[in-house]
C-alpha atoms as a PDB file:
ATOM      1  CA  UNK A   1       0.000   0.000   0.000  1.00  0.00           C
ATOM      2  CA  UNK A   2       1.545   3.170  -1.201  1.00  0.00           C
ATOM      3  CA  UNK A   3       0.101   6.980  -0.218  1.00  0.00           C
ATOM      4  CA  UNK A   4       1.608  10.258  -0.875  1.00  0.00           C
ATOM      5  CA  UNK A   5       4.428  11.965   1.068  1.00  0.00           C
ATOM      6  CA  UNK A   6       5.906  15.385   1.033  1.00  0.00           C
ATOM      7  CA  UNK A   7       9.501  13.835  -0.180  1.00  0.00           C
ATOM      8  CA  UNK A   8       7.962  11.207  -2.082  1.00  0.00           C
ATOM      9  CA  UNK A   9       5.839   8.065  -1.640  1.00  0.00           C
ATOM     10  CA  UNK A  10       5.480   6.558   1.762  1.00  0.00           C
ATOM     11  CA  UNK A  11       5.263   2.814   1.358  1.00  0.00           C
ATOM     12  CA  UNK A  12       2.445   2.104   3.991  1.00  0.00           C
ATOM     13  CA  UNK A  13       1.930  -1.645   4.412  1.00  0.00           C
ATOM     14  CA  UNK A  14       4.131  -4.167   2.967  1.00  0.00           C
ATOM     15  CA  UNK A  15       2.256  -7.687   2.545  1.00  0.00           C
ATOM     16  CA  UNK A  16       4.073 -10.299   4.511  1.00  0.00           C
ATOM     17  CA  UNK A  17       6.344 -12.799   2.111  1.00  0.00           C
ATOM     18  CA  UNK A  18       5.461 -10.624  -0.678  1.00  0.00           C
ATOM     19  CA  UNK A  19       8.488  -9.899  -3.321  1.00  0.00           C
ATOM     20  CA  UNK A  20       8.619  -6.370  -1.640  1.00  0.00           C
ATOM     21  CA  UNK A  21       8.860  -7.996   1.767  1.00  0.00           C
ATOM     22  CA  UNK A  22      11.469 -10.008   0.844  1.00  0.00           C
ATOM     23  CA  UNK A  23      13.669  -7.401  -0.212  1.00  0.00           C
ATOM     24  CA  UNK A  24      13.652  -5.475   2.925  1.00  0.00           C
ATOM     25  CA  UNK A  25      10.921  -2.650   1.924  1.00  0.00           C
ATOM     26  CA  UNK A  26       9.236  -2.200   5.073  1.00  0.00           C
ATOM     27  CA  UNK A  27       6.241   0.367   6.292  1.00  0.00           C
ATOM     28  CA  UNK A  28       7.688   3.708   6.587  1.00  0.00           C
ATOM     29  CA  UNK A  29       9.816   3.485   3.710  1.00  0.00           C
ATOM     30  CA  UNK A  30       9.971   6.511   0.628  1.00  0.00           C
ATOM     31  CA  UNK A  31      10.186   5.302  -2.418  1.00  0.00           C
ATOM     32  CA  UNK A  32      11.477   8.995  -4.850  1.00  0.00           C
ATOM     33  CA  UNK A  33      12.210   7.094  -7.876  1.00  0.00           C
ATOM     34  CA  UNK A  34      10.906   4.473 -10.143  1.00  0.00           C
ATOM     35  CA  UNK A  35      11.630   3.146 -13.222  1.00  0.00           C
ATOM     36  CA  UNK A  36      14.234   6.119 -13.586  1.00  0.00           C
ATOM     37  CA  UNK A  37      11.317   8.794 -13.196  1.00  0.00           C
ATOM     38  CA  UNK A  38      10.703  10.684  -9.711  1.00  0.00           C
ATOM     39  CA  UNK A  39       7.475  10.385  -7.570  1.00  0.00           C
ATOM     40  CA  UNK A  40       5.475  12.720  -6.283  1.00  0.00           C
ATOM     41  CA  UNK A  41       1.931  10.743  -5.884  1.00  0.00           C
ATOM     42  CA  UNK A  42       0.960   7.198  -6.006  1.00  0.00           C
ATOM     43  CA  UNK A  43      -0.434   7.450  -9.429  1.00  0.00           C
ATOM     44  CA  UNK A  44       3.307   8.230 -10.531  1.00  0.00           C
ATOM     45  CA  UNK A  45       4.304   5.132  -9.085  1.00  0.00           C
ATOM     46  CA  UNK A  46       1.879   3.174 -10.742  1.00  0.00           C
ATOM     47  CA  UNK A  47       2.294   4.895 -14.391  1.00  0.00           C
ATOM     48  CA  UNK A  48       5.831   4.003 -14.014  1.00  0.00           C
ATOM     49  CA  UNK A  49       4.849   0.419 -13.027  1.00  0.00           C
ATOM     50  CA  UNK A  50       2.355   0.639 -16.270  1.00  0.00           C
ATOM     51  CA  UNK A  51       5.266   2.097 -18.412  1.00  0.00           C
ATOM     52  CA  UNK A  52       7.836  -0.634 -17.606  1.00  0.00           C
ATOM     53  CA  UNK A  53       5.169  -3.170 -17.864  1.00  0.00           C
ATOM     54  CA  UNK A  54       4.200  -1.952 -21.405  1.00  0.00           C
ATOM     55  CA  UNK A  55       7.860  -1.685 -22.617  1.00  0.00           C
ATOM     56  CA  UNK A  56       8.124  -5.393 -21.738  1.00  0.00           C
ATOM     57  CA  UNK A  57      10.941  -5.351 -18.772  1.00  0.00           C
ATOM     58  CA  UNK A  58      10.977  -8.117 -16.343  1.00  0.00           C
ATOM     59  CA  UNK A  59      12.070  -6.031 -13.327  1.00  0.00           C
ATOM     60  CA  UNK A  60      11.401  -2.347 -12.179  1.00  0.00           C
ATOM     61  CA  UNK A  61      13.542  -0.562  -9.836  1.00  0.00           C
ATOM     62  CA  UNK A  62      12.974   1.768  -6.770  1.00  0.00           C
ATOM     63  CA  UNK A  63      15.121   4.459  -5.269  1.00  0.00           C
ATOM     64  CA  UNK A  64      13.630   3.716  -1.789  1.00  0.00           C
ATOM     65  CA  UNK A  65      14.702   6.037   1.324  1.00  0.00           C
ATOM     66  CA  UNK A  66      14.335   4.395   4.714  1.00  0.00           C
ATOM     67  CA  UNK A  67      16.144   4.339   8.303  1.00  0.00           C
ATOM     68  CA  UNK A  68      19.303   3.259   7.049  1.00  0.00           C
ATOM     69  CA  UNK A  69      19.852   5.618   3.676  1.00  0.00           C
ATOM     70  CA  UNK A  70      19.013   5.464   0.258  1.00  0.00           C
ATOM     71  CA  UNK A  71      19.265   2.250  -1.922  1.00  0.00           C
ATOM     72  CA  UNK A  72      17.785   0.642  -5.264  1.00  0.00           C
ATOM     73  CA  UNK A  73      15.540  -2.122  -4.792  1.00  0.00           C
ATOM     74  CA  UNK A  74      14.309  -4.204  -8.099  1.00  0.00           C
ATOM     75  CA  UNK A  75      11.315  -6.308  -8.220  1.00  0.00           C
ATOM     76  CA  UNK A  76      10.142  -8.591 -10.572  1.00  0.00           C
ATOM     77  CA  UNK A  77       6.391  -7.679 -11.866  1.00  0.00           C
ATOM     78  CA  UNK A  78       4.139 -10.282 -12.442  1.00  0.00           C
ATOM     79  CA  UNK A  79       2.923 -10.888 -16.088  1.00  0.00           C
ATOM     80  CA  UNK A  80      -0.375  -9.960 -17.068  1.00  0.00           C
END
């Protein structure tokens, strides 16, 4: 679950075991990039997940800020 920030998007519930989950994304969490674009909103997250998705990549990456610092996290998207 994702919902708007002031310095980006606050990741605000991770599902247990999900792909997310398992690479360390955890409530809290700002995600200011995706799929090389910056977020403002929610919606730009999920255009760039739309974008990726339509130019057929596997994997989309996150610039994700959280307690620790900055770092890229990739996920794989499932296929529609």
């Amino acid at each position: 679950m994702l919902k708007d920030g002031r310095d980006g998007v606050v990741v605000a519930g991770v599902e247990p075991g999900s792909p997310a989950a398992e690479k360390g994304m955890q409530n809290g969490d700002i995600i200011t990039r995706a799929n090389g674009r910056e977020v403002k909103s929610a919606k730009d997250v999920r255009d760039a997940v739309a974008s990726a998705k339509s130019d057929g990549k596997s994997h989309i990456r996150f610039l994700i800020k959280g307690q620790n610092g900055s770092r890229f996290v990739a996920l794989k998207m499932k296929r529609a």
